[in-house]
Protein backbone atom coordinates (compact mmCIF):
# COMPACT_ATOMS: atom_id res chain seq x y z
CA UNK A 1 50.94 14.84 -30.81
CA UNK A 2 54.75 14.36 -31.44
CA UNK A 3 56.75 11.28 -29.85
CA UNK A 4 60.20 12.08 -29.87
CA UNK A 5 63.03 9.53 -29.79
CA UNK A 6 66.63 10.88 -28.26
CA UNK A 7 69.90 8.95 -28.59
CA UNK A 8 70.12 5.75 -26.58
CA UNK A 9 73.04 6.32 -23.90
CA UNK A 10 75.09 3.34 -24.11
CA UNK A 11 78.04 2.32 -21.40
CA UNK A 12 78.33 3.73 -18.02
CA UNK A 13 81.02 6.73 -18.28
CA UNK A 14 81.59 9.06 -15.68
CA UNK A 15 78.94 12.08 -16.11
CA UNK A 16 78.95 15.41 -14.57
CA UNK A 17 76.57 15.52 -11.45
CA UNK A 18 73.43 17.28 -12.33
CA UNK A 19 72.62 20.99 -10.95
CA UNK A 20 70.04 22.57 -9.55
CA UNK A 21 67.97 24.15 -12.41
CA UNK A 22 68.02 28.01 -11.73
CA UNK A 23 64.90 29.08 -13.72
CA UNK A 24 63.17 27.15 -16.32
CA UNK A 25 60.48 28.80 -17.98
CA UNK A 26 57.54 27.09 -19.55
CA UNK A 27 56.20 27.75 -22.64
CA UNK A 28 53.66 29.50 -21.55
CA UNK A 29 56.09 31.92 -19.41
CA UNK A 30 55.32 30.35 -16.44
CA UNK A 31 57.99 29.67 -13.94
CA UNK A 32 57.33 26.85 -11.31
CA UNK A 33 58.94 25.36 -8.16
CA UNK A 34 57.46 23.32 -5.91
CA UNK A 35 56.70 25.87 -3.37
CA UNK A 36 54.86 27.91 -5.53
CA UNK A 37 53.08 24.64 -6.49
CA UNK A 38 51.98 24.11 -2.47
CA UNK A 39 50.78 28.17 -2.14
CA UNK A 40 48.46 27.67 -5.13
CA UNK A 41 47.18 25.19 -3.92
CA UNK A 42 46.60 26.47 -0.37
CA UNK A 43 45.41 30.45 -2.39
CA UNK A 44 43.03 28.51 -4.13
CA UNK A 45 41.60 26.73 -1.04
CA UNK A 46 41.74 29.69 1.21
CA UNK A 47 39.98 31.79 -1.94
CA UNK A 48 37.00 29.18 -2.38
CA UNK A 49 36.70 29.47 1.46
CA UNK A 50 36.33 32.84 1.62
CA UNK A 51 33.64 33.04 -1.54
CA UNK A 52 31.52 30.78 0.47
CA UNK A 53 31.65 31.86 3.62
CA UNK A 54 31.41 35.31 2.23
CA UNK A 55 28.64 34.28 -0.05
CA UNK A 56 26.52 32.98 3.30
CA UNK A 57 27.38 36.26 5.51
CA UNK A 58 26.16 38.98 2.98
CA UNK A 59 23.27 36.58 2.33
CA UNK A 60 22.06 36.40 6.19
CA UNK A 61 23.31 40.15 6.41
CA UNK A 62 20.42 41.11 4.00
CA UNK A 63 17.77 38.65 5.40
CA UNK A 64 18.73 39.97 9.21
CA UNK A 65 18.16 43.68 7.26
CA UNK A 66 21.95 45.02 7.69
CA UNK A 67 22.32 45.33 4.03
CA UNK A 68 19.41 46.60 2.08
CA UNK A 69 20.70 46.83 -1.53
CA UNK A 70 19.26 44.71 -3.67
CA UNK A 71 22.69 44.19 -5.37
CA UNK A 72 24.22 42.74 -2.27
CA UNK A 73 21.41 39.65 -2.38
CA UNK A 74 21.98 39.32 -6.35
CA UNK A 75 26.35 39.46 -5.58
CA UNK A 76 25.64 36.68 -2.88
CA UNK A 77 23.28 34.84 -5.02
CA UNK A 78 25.98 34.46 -7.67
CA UNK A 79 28.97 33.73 -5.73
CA UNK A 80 27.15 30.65 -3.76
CA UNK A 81 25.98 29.58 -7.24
CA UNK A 82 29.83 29.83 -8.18
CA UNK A 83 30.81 28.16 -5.23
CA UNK A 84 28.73 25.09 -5.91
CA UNK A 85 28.89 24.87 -10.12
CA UNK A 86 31.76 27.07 -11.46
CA UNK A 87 34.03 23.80 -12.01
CA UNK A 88 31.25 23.60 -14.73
CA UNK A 89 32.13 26.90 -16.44
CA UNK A 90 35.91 26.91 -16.00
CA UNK A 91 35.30 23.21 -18.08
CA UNK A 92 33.70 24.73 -20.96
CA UNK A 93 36.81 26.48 -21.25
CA UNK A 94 38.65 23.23 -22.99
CA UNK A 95 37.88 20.47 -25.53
CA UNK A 96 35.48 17.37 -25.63
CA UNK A 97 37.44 14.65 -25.39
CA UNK A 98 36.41 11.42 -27.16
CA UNK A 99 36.72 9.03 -24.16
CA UNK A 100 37.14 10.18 -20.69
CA UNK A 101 39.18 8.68 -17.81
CA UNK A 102 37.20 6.44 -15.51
CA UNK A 103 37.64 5.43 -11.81
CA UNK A 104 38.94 1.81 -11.96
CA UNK A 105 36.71 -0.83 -10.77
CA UNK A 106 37.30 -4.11 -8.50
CA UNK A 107 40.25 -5.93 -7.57
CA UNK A 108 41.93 -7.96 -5.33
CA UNK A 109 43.37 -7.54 -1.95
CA UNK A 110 46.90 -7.70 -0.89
CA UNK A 111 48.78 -7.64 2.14
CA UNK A 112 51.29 -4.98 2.80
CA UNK A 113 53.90 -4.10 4.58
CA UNK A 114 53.57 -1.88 7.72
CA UNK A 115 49.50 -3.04 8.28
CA UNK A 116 48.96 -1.60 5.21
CA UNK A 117 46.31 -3.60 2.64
CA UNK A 118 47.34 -3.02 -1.56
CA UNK A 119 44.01 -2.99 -3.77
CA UNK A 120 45.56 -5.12 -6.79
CA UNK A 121 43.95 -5.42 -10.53
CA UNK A 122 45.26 -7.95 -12.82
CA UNK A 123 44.08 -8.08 -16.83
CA UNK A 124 44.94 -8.82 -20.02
CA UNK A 125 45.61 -12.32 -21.62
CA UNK A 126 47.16 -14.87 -19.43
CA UNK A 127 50.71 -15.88 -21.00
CA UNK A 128 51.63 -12.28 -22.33
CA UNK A 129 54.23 -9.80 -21.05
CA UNK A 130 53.66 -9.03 -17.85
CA UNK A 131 53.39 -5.18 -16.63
CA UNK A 132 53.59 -4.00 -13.53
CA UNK A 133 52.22 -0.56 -13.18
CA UNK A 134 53.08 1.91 -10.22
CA UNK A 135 51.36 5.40 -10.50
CA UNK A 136 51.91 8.80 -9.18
CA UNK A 137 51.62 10.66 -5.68
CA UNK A 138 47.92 11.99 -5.53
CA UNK A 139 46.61 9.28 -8.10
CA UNK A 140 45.54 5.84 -7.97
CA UNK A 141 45.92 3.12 -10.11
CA UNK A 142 42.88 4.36 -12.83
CA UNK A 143 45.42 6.81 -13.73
CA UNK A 144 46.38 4.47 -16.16
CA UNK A 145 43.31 4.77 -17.51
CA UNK A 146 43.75 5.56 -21.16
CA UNK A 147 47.34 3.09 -20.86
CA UNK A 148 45.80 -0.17 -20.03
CA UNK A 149 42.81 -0.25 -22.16
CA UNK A 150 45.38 -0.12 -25.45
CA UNK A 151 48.02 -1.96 -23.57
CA UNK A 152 45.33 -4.86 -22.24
CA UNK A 153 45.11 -6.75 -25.52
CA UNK A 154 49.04 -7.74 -25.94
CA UNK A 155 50.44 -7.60 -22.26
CA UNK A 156 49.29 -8.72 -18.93
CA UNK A 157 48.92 -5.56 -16.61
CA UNK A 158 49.08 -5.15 -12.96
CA UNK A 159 47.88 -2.24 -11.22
CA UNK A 160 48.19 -1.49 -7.77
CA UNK A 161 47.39 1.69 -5.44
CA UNK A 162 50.15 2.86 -3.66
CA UNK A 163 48.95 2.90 0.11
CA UNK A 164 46.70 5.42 1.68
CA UNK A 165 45.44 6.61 -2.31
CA UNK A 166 42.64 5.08 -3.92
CA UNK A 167 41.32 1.68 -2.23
CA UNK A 168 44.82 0.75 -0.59
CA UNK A 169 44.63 1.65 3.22
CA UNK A 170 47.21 3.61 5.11
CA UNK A 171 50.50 2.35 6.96
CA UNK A 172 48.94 1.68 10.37
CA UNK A 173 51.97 3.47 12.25
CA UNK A 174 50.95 6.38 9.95
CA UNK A 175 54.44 6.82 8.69
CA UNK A 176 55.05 6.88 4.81
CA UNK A 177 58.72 6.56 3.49
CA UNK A 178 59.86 5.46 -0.56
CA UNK A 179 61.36 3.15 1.66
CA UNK A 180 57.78 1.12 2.35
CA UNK A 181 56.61 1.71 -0.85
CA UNK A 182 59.41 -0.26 -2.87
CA UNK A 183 58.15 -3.08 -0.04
CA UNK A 184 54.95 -3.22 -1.11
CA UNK A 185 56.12 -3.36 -4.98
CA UNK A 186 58.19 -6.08 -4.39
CA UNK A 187 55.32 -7.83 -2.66
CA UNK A 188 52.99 -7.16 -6.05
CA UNK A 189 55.89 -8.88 -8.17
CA UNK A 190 55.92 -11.73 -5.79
CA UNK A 191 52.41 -12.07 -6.83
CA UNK A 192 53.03 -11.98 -10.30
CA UNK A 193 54.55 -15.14 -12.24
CA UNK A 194 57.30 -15.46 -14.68
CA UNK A 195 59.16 -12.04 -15.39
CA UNK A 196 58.12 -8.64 -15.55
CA UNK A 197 58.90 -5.33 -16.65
CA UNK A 198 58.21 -2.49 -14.83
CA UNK A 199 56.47 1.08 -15.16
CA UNK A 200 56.39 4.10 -12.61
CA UNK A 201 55.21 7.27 -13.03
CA UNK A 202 56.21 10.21 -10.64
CA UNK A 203 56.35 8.48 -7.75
CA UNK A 204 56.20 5.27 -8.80
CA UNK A 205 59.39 5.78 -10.82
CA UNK A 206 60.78 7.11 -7.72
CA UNK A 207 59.28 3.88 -5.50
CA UNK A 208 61.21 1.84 -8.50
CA UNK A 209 64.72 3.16 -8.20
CA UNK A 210 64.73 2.37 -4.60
CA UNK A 211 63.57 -0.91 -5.39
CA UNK A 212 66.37 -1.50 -7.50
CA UNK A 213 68.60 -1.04 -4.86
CA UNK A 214 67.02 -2.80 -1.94
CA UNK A 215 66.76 -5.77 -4.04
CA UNK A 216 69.20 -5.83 -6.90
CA UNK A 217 69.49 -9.69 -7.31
CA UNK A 218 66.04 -9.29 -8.65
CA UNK A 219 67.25 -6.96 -11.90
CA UNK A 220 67.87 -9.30 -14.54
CA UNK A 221 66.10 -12.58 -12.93
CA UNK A 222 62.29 -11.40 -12.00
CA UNK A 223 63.12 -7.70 -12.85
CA UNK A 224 63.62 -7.58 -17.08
CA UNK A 225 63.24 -3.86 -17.44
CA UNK A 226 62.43 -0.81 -16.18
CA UNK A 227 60.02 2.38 -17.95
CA UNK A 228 60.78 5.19 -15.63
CA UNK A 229 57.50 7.98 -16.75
CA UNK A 230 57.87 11.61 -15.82
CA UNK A 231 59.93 10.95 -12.91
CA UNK A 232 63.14 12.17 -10.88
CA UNK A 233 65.99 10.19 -9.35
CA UNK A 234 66.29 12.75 -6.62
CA UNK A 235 64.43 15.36 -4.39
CA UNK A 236 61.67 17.42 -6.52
CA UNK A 237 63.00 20.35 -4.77
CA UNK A 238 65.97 19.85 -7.48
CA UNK A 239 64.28 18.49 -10.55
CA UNK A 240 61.16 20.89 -10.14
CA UNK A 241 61.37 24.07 -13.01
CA UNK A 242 63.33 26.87 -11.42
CA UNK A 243 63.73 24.36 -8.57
CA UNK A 244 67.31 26.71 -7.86
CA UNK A 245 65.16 29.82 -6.99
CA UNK A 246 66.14 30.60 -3.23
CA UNK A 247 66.91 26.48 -2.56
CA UNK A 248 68.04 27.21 0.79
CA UNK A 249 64.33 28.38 1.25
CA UNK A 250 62.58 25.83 -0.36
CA UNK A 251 62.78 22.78 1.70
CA UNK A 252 61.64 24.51 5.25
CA UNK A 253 58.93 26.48 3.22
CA UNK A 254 57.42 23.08 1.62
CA UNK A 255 58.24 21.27 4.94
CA UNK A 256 55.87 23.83 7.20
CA UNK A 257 53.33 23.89 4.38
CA UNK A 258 52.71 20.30 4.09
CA UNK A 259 53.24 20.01 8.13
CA UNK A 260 50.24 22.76 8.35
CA UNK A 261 47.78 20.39 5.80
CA UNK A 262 48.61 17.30 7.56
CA UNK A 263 47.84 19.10 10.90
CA UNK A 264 44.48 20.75 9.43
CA UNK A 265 43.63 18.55 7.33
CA UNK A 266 39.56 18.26 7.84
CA UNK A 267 39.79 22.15 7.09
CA UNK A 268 42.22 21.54 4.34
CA UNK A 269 39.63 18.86 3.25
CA UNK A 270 36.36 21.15 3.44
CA UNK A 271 38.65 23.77 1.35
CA UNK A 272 39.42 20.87 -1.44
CA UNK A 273 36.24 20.19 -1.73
CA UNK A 274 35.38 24.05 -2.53
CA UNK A 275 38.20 24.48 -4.60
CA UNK A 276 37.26 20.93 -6.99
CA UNK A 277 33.58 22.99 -6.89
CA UNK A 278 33.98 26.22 -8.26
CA UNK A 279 36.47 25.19 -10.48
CA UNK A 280 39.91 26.89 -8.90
CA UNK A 281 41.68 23.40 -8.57
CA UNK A 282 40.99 22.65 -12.34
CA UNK A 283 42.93 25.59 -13.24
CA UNK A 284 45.65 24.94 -10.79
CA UNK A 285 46.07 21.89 -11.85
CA UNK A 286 45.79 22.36 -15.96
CA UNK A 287 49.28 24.76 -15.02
CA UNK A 288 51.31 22.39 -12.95
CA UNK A 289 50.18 18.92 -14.58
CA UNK A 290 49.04 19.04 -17.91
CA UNK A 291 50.17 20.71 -21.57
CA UNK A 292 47.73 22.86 -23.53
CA UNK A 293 46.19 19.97 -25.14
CA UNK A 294 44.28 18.85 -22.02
CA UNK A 295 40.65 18.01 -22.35
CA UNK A 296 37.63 18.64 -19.99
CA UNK A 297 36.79 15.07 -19.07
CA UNK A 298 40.97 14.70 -18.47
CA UNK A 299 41.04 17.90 -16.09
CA UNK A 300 38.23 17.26 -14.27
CA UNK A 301 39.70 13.47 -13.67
CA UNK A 302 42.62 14.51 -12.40
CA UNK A 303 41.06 17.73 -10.04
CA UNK A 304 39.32 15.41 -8.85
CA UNK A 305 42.09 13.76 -6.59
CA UNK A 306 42.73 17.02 -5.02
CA UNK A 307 39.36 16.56 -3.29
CA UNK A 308 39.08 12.93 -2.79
CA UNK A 309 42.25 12.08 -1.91
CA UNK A 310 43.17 12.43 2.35
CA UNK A 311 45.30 15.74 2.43
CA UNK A 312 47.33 14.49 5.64
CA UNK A 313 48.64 11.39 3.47
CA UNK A 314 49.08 13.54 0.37
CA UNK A 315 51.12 16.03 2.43
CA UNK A 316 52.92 12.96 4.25
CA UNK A 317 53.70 11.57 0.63
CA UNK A 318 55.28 14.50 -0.37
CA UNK A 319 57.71 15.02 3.03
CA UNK A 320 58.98 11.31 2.45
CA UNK A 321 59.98 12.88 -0.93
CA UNK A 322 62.33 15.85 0.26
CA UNK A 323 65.06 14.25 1.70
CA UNK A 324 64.91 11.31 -1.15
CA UNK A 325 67.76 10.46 -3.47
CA UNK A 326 68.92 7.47 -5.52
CA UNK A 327 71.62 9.66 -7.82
CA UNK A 328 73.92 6.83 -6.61
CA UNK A 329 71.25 3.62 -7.71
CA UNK A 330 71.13 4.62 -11.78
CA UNK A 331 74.96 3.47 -12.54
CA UNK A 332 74.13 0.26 -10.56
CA UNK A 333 70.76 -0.17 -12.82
CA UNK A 334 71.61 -3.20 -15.35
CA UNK A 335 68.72 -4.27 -17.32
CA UNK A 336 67.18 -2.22 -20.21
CA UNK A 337 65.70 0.86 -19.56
CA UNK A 338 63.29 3.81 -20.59
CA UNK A 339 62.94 6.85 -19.52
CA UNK A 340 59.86 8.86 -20.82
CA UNK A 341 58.93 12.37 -20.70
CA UNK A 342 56.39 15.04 -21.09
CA UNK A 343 58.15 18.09 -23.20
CA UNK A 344 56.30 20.41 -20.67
CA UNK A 345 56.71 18.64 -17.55
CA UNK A 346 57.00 21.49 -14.85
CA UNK A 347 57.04 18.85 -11.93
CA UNK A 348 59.66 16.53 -12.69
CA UNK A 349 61.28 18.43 -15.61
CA UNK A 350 62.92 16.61 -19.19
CA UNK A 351 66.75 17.57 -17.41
CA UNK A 352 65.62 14.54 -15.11
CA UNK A 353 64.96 12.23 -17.63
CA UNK A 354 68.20 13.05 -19.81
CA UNK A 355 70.24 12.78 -16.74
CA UNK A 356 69.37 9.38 -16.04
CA UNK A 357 69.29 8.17 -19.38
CA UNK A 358 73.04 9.19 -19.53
CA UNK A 359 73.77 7.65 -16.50
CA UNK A 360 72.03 4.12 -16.79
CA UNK A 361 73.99 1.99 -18.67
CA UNK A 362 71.45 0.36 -21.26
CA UNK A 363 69.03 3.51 -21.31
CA UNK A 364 67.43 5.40 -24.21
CA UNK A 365 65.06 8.67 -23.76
CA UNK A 366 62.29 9.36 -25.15
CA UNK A 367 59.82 12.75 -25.36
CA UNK A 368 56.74 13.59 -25.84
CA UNK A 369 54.80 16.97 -27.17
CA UNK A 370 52.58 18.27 -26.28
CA UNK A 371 52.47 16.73 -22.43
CA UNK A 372 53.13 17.60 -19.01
CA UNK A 373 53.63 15.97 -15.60
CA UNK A 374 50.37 14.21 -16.17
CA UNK A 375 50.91 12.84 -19.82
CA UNK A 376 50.07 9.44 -19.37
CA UNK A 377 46.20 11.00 -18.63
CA UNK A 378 46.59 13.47 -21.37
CA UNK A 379 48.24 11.75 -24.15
CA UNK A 380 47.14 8.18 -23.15
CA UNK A 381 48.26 6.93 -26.98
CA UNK A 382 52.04 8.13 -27.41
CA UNK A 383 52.82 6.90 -23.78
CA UNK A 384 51.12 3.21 -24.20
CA UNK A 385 53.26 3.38 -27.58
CA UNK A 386 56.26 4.21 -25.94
CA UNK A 387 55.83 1.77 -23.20
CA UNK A 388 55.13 -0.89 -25.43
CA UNK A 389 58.10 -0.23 -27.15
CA UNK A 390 60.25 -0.30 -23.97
CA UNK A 391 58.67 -3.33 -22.46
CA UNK A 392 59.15 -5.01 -25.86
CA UNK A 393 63.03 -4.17 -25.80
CA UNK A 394 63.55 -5.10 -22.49
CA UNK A 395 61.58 -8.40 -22.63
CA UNK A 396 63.74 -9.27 -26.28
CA UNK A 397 67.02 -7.69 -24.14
CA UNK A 398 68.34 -5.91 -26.86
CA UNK A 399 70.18 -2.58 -26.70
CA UNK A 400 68.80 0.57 -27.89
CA UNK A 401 68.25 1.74 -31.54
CA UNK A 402 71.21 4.76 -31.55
CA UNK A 403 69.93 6.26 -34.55
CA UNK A 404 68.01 9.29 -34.10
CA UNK A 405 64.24 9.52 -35.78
C-alpha cells in the first residue's frame, strides 16, 4: 500500500479545459467505458439466467425421459449447484482479509426533500471535528465501513444514505436528480452543530460540488472543507477510462440500457440475484471497482449491492448523472480542499482528480496504490489517513504543504 502526495495547486489561473480521454488502459490491459461497464453487467445477468433456466430444462428433460444420458443429469446437476454456490468458489480465488466490511446498524431518521426519509448515523466523541460522510451510487452509508471505525476515535462522523440505497426511502415523485441530493446534504449539515468538513465519494463528491454552488454562503461559515474521493466534476461518460471511444455513441447506448433495467427491473432483479449467486457479479465487479489487492470478505461486500440494491433507482441514479456538470463550480470553490484517488480507478479515472486539483484554488491531490473506484472498501487505512489529513488542514485553514514526498 503506497499513499502518494502530488503538488498542492495553489491560486486560481486559467487552465486548459479537460478532454475526453481517448483510451486509457489499465494495468491489467483492460480498457473500460461506461458502456462496456452496463453490458457486463447485463452479460453477466443474462448468462446466470440462462445457466439456471438451462440447468432446470435438461433436468425435467431427463426426468420426462427426452434425454437419457446419464451425463446430461450429472451437467444439470452441476450447473444448478453453480447457480446457487459458485460465488463461493470464484471467492476462494482471493485473500482472507483480517476484518471484513459489515452492514451498518441503526440510526436515526431524517426528513428529506421530495417525500423522501434520510437514515442518519452519528458517532464518535461529542466536541471533535465533525465529518460529514456522503457515499457512492450503488452503496450505502456502511461503505465507510473500514473509514469510520479508525476515524471514530478523533472526529465526530455523520453518515447518511443517499435516498432510495440502503435504509433511506425513495423520492416519492420517483424522480432522482444531483440536484435533490445536494438538498438532502444540506439538510444533514443543518442537523449537525458547529462546522464541518465534508467527504464524498463517487457520487457523493459529485452531490458535493453541486452543493457548493446552490449554497455558496455556506463555504467558509458551516462548510470548512471539502475531501472530494474518487470522484468527477462532470459526466462519467467523460471521466470514465477510454470514456472518448465512439462518445457520440455512448450517451444513447447507456441511456437505453439503464431505460431497459428501470423498465424490467423485477427481471433485472431475479437476474442480480443469480449473478451475486454463482459468483459472475464478483468478478465483474473486482474489474470495474477494485485493484488487485481486493480481498474476499471486501468483494463479496461490495457484489453484494448489485443484488440488494433496487435496479430501477440504480439505473435512475446513473441517468441523473449523464447530463451532469459542475466544470464551472471548482474555480468558485474557496475553502481547503482534497481530492483523493485510487491509482487504478477505471470509473472516475486520476485525470479527474488532477483536473480539479488544478482548478480549485486551495487544492492539493493525493493518490493511492494499489486502489480502484472502490478504495475506500479496499484500502480502508490510506484513505482514513488521507482524510484525516485533509479534514485536519481544512479545520486549521492552512494552505497545502507544496513540497513533494
Amino acid at each position: 500500500m503506497q499513499l502518494k502526495h502530488k503538488p498542492a495547486y495553489i491560486g486560481c489561473t486559467e487552465q486548459p479545459e479537460f478532454l475526453p480521454l481517448l483510451c486509457i488502459h489499465s494495468r491489467n490491459g483492460c480498457v473500460v467505458f461506461i458502456v462496456l461497464v452496463l453490458l457486463l453487467a447485463l452479460l453477466a445477468g443474462l448468462a446466470s439466467a440462462g445457466l439456471l433456466l438451462g440447468a432446470l430444462y435438461v433436468g425435467w428433460a431427463w426426468y420426462a425421459g427426452e434425454l437419457i444420458a446419464a451425463g446430461w443429469l450429472v451437467g444439470a446437476g452441476v450447473a444448478l449447484l453453480w447457480s446457487l454456490l459458485g460465488r463461493h468458489i470464484v471467492l476462494l480465488l482471493y485473500r482472507e482479509g483480517m476484518d471484513n466490511p459489515q452492514r451498518h446498524g441503526s440510526g436515526e431518521r431524517l426528513p428529506g426533500a421530495k417525500g423522501s426519509t434520510l437514515h442518519v448515523e452519528i458517532e464518535g466523541p461529542a466536541g471533535a471535528p465533525v465529518l460529514v460522510l456522503t457515499h457512492g451510487w450503488g452503496f450505502d452509508a456502511s461503505a465507510w465501513y473500514s473509514i469510520r471505525r479508525r476515524l471514530r476515535a478523533d472526529f465526530r462522523l455523520v453518515l447518511w444514505d443517499l435516498p432510495g440505497l440502503g435504509a433511506s426511502t425513495s423520492f416519492s415523485d420517483g424522480v432522482f436528480d444531483i440536484e435533490r441530493f445536494s438538498e438532502n446534504l444540506h439538510r444533514v449539515i443543518e442537523r449537525v452543530d458547529g462546522p464541518v468538513v465534508l467527504v464524498g465519494h463517487s457520487i457523493g463528491g459529485m452531490t458535493m460540488l453541486t452543493f457548493c454552488r446552490r449554497y455558496p454562503d455556506l463555504l467558509g461559515n458551516k462548510v470548512k472543507g471539502l475531501i472530494l474521493v474518487d470522484t468527477t466534476f462532470t459526466t462519467p461518460l467523460r471521466t470514465t477510462a477510454g470514456g472518448g471511444i465512439l462518445p457520440w455513441l455512448q450517451k444513447p447506448v447507456a441511456k437505453a440500457l439503464l431505460h431497459l433495467n428501470r423498465l424490467l427491473w423485477p427481471v433485472v432483479w431475479w437476474m442480480n440475484w443469480q449473478s451475486y449467486l454463482n459468483g459472475s457479479s464478483h468478478l465483474v465487479t473486482r474489474l470495474m471497482s477494485f485493484s488487485r489487492d481486493v480481498t474476499r470478505g471486501e468483494l463479496d461486500f461490495a457484489a453484494r449491492f448489485t443484488a440488494t440494491d433496487h435496479p430501477a433507482v440504480v439505473a435512475k441514479g446513473i441517468l441523473a448523472t449523464l447530463d451532469w456538470d459542475e466544470s464551472a463550480t471548482l474555480e468558485r470553490i474557496s475553502v481547503p480542499t482534497t481530492a483523493l484517488v485510487g491509482k487504478e480507478d477505471r470509473i472516475t479515472v486520476p485525470a479527474a482528480s488532477h483536473h480539479m486539483a488544478r482548478m480549485i484554488c486551495d487544492a492539493n491531490l493525493q493518490e493511492i496504490r494499489p486502489a480502484g473506484h472502490s478504495g475506500i472498501v479496499e484500502e480502508g487505512d490510506a484513505y482514513a489517513a488521507a482524510i484525516a489529513a485533509g479534514a485536519t488542514r481544512a479545520i486549521a485553514g492552512t494552505s497545502p504543504d507544496l513540497r513533494v514526498a
